[in-house]
N, C-alpha and C. Protein backbone atom coordinates (compact mmCIF):
# COMPACT_ATOMS: atom_id res chain seq x y z
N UNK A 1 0.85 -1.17 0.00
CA UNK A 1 0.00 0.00 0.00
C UNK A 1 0.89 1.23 0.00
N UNK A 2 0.63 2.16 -0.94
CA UNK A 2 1.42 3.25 -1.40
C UNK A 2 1.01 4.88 -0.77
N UNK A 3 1.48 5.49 -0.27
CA UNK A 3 0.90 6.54 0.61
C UNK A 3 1.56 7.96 -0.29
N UNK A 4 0.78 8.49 -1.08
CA UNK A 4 0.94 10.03 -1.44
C UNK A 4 0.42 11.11 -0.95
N UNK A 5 1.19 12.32 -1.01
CA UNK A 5 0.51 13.72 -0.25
C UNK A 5 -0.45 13.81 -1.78
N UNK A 6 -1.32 14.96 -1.71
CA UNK A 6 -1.99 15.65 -2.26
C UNK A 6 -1.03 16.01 -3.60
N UNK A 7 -0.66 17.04 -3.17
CA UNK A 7 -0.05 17.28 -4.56
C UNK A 7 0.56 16.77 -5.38
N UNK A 8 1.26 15.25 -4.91
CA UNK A 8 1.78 14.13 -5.94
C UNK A 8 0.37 13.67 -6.56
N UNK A 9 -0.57 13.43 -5.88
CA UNK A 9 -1.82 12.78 -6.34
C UNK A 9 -2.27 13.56 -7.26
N UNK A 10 -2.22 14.97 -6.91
CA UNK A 10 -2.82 15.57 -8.06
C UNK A 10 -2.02 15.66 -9.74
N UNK A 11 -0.57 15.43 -9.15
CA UNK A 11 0.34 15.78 -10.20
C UNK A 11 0.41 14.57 -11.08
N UNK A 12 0.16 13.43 -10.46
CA UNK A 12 0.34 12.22 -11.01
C UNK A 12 -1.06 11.34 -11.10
N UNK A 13 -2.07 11.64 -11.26
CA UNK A 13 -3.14 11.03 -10.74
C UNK A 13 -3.41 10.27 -11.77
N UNK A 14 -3.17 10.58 -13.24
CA UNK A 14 -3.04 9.26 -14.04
C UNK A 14 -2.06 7.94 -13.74
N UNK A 15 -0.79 8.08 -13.48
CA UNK A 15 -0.22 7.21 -13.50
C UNK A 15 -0.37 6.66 -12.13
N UNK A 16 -1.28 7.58 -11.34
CA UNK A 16 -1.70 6.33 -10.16
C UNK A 16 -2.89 5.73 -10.60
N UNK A 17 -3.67 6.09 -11.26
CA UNK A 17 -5.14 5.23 -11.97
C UNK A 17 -4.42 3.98 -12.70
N UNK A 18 -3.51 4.18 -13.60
CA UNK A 18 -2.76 3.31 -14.25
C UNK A 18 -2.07 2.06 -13.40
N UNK A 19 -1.29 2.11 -12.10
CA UNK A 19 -1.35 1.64 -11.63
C UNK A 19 -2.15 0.45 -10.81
N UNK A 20 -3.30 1.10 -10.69
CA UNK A 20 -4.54 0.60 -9.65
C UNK A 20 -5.17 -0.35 -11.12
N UNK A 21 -5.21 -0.24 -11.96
CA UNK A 21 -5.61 -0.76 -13.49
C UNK A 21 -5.17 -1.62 -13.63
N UNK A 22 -3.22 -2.01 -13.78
CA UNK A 22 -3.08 -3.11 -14.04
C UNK A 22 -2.33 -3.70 -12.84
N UNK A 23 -2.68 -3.53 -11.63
CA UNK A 23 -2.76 -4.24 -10.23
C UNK A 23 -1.57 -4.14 -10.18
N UNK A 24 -0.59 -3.19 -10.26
CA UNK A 24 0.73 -3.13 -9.40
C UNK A 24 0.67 -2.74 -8.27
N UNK A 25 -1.10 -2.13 -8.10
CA UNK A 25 -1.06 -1.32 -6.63
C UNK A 25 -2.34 -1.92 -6.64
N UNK A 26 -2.78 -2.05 -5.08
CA UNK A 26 -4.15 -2.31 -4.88
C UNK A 26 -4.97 -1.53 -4.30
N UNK A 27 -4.36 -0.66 -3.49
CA UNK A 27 -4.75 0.54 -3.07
C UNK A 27 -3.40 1.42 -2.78
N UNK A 28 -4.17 2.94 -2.55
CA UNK A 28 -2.72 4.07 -2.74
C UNK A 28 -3.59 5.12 -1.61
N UNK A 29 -2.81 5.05 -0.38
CA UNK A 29 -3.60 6.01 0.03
C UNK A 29 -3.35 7.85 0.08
N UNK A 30 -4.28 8.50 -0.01
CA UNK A 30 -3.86 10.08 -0.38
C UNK A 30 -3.62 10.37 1.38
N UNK A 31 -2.87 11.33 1.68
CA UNK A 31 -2.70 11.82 2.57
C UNK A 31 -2.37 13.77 2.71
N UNK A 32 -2.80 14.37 3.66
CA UNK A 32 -2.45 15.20 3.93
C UNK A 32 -2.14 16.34 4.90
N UNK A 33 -0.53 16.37 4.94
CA UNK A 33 0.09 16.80 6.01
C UNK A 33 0.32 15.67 7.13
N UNK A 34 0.88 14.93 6.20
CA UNK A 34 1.13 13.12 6.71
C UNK A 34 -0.03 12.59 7.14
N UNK A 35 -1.32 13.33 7.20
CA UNK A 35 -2.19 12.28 8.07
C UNK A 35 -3.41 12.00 6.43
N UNK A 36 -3.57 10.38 6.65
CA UNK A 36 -4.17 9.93 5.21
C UNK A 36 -5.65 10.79 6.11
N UNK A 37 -6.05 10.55 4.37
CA UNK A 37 -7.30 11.10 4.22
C UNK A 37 -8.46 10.68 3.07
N UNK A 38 -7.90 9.96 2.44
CA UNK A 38 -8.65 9.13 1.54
C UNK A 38 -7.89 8.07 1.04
N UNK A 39 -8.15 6.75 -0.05
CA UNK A 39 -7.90 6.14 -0.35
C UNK A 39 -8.57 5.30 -1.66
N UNK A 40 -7.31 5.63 -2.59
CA UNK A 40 -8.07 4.93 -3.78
C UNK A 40 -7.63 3.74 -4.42
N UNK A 41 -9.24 2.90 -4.53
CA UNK A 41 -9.09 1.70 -4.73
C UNK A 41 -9.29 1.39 -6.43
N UNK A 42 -9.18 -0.10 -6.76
CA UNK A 42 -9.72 -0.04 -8.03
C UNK A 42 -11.34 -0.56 -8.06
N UNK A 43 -12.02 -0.01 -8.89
CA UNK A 43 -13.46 -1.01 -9.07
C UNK A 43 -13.19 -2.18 -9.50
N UNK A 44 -14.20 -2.85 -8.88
CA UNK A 44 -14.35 -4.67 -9.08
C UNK A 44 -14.75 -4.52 -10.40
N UNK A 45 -14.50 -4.98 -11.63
CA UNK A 45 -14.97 -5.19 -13.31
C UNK A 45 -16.10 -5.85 -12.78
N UNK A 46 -17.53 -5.59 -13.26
CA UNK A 46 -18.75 -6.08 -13.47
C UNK A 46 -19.55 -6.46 -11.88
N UNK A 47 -19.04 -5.68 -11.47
CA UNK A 47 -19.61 -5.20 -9.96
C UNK A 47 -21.06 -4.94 -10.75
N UNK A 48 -20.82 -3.99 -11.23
CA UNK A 48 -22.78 -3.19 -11.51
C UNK A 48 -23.08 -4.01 -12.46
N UNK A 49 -22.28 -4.80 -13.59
CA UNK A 49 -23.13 -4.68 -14.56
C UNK A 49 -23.77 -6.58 -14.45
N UNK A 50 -23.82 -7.11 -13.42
CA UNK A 50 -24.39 -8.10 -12.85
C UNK A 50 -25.83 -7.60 -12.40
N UNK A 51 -25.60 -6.62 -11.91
CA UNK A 51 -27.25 -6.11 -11.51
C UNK A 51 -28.39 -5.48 -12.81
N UNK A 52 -28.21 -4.91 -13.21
CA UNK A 52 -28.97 -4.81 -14.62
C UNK A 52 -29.35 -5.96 -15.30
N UNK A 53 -30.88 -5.96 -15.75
CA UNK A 53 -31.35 -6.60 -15.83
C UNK A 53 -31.11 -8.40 -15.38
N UNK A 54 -31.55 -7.90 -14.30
CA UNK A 54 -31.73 -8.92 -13.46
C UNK A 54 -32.26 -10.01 -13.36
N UNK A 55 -33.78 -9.25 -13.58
CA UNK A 55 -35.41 -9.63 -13.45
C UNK A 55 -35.44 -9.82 -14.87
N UNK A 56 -34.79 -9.59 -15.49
CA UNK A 56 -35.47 -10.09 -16.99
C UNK A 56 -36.11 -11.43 -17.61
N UNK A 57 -36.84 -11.25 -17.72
CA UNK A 57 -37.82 -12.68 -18.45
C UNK A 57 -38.52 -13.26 -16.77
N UNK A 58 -38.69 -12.84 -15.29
CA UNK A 58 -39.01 -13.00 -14.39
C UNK A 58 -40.50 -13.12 -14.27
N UNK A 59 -41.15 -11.69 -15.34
CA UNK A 59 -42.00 -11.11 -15.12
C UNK A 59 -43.00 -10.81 -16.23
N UNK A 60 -44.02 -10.61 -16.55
CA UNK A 60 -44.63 -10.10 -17.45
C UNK A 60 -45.61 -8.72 -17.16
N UNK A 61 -45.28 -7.82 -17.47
CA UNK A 61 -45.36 -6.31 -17.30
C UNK A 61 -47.16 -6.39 -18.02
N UNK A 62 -48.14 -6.42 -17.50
CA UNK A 62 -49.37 -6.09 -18.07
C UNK A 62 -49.85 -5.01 -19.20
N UNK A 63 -50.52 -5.32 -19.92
CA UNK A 63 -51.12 -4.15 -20.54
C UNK A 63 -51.93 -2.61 -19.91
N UNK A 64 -52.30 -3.35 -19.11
CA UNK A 64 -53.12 -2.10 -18.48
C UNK A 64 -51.98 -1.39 -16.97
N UNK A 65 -50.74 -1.57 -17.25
CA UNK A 65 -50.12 -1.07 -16.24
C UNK A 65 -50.07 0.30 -15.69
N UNK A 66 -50.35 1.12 -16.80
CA UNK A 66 -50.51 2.54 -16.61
C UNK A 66 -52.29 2.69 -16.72
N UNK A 67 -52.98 1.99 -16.40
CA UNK A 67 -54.58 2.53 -16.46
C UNK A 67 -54.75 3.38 -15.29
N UNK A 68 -54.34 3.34 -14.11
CA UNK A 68 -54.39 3.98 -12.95
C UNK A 68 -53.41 5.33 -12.82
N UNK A 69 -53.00 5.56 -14.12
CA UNK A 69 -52.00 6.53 -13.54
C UNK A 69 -52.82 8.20 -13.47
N UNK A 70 -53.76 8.35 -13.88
CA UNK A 70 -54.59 9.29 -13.89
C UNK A 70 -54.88 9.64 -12.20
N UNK A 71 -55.45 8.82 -11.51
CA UNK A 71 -56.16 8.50 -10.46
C UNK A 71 -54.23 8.96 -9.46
N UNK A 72 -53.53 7.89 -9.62
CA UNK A 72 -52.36 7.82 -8.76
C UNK A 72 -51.91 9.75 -8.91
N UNK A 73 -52.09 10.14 -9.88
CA UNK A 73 -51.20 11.55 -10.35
C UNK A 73 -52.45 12.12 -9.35
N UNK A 74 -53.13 11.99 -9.31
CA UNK A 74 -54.23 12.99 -8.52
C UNK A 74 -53.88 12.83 -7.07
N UNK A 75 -53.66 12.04 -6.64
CA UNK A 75 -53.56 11.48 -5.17
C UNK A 75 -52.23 12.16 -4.68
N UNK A 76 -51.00 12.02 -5.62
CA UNK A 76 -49.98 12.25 -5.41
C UNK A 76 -50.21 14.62 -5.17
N UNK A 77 -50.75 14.99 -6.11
CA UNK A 77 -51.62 16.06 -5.57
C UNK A 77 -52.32 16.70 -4.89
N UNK A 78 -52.69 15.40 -3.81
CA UNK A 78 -53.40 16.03 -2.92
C UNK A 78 -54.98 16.14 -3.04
N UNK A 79 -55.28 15.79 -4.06
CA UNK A 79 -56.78 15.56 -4.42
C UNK A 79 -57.10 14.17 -3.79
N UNK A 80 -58.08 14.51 -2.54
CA UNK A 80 -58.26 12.73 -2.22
C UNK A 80 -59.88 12.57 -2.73
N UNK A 81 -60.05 13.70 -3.97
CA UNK A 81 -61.53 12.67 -4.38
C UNK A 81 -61.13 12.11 -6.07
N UNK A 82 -60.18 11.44 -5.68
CA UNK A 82 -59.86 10.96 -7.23
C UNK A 82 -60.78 10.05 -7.10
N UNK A 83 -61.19 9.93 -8.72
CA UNK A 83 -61.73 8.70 -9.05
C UNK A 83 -61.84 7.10 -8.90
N UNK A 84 -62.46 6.66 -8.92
CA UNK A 84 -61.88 4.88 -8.73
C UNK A 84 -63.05 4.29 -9.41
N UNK A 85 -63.08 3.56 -10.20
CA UNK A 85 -63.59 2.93 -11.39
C UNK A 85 -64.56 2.22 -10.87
């Protein structure tokens, strides 16, 4: 674990991304006025993109899913004599 002040971080902040990229470093922590203060890691590859579409093919989304949205938009307004079918 690699410990930089501020202004190296700022001066070099590509070739510390570059680093953290192809895992010569695993983390680098920033510091300032010797005392750390942040620390940058690399993202996990496909952290997020496991979550998107998830639910796909789970579910079947109805036709009439928006029939109520008239009624819901009123409510959300403050009108509590919306309609109801």
């Amino acid at each position: 674990m690699r410990s930089v002040n501020v202004l190296d971080a700022k001066t070099n902040l590509s070739r510390l991304l570059e680093s953290l990229e192809s895992g010569k470093e695993d983390e680098i922590i920033i510091a300032r006025h010797g005392h750390p203060v942040a620390r940058l890691i690399p993202v996990v590859k496909g952290q997020t993109k496991d979550r998107i579409g998830i639910a796909s093919g789970k579910f079947i989304v109805p036709e009439s899913i928006d029939a109520d949205n008239a009624e819901i938009l009123a409510l959300f307004q403050g009108n509590d004599h919306a309609t109801s079918p």
